[in-house]
N, C-alpha and C. Protein backbone atom coordinates (compact mmCIF):
# COMPACT_ATOMS: atom_id res chain seq x y z
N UNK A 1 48.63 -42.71 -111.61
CA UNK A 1 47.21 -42.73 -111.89
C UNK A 1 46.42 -42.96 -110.61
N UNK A 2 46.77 -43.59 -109.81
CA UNK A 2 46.36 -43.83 -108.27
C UNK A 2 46.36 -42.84 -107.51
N UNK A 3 46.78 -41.94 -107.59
CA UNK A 3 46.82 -40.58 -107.51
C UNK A 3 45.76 -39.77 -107.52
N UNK A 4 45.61 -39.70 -108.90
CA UNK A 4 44.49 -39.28 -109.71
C UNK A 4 43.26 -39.24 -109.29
N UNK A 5 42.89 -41.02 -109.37
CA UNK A 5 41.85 -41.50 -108.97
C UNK A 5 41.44 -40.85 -107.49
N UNK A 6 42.02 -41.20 -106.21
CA UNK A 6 41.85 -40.77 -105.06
C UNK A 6 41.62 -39.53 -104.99
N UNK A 7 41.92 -38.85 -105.93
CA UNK A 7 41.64 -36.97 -105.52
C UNK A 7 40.15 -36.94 -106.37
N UNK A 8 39.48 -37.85 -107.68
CA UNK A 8 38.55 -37.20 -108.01
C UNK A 8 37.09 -38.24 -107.87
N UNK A 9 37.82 -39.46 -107.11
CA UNK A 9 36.92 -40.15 -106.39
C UNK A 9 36.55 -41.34 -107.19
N UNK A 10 36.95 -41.85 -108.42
CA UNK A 10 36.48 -42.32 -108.95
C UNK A 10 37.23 -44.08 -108.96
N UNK A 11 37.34 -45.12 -110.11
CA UNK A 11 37.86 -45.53 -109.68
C UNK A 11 38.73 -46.25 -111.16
N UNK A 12 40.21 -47.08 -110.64
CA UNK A 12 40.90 -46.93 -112.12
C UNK A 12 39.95 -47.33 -113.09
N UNK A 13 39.31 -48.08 -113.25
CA UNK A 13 38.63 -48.25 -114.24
C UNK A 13 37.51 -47.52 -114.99
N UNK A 14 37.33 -46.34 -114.07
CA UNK A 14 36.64 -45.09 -114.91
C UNK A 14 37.25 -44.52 -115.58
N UNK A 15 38.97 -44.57 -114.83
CA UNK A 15 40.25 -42.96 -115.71
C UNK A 15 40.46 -44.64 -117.07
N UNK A 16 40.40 -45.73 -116.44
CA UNK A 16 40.95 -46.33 -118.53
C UNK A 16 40.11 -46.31 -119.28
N UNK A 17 38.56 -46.51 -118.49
CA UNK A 17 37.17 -45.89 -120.04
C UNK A 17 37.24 -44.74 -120.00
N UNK A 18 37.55 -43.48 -119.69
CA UNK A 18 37.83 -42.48 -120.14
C UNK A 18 38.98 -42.21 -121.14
N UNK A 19 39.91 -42.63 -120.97
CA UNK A 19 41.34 -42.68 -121.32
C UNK A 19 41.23 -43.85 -122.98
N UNK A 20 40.33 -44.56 -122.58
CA UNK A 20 40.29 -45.76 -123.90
C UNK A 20 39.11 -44.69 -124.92
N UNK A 21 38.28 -44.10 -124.43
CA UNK A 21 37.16 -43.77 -125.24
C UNK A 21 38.43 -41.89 -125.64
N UNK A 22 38.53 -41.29 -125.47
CA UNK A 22 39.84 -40.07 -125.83
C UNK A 22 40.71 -40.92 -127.07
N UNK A 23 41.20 -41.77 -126.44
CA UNK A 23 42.39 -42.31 -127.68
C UNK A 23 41.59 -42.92 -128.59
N UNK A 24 40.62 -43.14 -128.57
CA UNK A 24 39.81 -43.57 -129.65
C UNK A 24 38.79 -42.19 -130.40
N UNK A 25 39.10 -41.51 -129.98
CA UNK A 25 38.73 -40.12 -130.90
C UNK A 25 37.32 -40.11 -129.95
N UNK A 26 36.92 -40.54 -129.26
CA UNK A 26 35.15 -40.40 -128.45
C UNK A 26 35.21 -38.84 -127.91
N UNK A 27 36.11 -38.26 -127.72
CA UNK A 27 35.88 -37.59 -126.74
C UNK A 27 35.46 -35.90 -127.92
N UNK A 28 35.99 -36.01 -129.39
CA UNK A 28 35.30 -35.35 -130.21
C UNK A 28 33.87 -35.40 -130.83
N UNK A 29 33.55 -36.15 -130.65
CA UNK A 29 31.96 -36.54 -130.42
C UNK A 29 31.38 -35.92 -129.58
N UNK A 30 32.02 -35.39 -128.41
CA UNK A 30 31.17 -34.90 -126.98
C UNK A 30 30.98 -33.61 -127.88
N UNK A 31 32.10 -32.85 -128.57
CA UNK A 31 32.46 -31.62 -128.58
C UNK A 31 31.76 -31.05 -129.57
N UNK A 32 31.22 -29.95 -129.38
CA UNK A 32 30.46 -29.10 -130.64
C UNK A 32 31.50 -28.95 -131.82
N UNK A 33 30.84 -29.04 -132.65
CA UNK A 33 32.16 -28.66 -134.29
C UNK A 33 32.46 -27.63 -134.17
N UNK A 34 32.19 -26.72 -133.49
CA UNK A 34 32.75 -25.61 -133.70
C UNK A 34 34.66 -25.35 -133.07
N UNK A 35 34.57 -26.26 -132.36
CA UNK A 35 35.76 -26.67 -131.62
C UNK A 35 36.83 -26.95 -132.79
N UNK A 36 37.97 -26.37 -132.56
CA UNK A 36 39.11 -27.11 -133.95
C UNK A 36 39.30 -28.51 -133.44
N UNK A 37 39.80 -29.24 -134.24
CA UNK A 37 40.41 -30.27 -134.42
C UNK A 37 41.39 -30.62 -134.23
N UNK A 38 42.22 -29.70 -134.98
CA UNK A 38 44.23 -29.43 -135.18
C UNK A 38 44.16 -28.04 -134.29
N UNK A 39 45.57 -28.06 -134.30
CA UNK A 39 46.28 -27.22 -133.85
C UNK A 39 47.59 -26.89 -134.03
N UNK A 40 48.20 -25.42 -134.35
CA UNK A 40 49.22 -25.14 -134.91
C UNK A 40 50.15 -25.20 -133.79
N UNK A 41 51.54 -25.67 -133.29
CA UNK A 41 52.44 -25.86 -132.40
C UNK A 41 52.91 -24.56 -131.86
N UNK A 42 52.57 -24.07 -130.67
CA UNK A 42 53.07 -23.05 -129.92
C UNK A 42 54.28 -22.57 -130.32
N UNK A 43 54.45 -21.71 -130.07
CA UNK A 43 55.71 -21.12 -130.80
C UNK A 43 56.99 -21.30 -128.98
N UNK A 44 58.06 -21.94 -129.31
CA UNK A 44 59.07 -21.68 -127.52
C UNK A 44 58.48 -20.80 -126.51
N UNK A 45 58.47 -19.57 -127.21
CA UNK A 45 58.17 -18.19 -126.66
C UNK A 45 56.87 -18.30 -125.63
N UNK A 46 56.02 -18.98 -126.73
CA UNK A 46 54.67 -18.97 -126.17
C UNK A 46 54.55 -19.99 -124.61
N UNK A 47 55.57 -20.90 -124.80
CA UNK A 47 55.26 -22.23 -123.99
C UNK A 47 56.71 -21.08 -123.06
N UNK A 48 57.35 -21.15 -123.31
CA UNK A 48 57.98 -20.07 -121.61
C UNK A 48 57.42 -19.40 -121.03
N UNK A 49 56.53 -18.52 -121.66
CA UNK A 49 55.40 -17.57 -121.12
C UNK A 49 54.27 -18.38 -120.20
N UNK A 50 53.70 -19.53 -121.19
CA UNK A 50 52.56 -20.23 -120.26
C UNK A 50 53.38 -20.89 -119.26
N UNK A 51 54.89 -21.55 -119.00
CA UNK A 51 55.47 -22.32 -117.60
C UNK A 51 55.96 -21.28 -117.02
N UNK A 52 56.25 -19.47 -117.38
CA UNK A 52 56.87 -19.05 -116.31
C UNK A 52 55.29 -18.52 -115.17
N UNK A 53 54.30 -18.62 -115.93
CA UNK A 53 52.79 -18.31 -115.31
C UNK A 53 52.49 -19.06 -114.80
N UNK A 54 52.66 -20.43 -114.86
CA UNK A 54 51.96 -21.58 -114.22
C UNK A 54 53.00 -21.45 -112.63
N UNK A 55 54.14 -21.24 -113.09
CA UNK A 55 54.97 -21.57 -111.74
C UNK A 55 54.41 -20.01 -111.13
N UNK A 56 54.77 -18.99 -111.37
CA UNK A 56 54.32 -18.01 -110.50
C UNK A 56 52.76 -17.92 -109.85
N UNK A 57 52.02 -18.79 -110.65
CA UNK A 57 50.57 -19.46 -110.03
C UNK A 57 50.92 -20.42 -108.73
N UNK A 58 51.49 -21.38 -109.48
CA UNK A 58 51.91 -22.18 -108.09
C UNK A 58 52.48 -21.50 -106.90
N UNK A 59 53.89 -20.82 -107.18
CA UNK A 59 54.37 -20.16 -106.09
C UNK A 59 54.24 -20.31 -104.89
């Protein structure tokens, strides 16, 4: 998390009120309803496809 912090400037105690207000559902409040809620679980296929893209991004 110290990590984190240093790359986006902020400080730990912004990423745990961020992090405390998310696990407490706050962060659907920000979000227009039109946004889902749930979500159906990627299918393998789908999640090999999105890590063999992410790594050939990285590359």
């Amino acid at each position: 998390m110290a990590d984190y912090v240093a790359r986006v400037g902020g400080t730990a105690d912004d990423v745990a009120d961020m992090a405390a207000l998310v696990e407490a559902g706050g962060f659907w409040r920000m979000a227009p309803e039109r946004v889902p809620r749930t979500y159906a679980e990627p299918l393998p296929e789908v999640l090999r496809d999105v890590e063999d893209g992410l790594r050939r991004w990285l590359a």
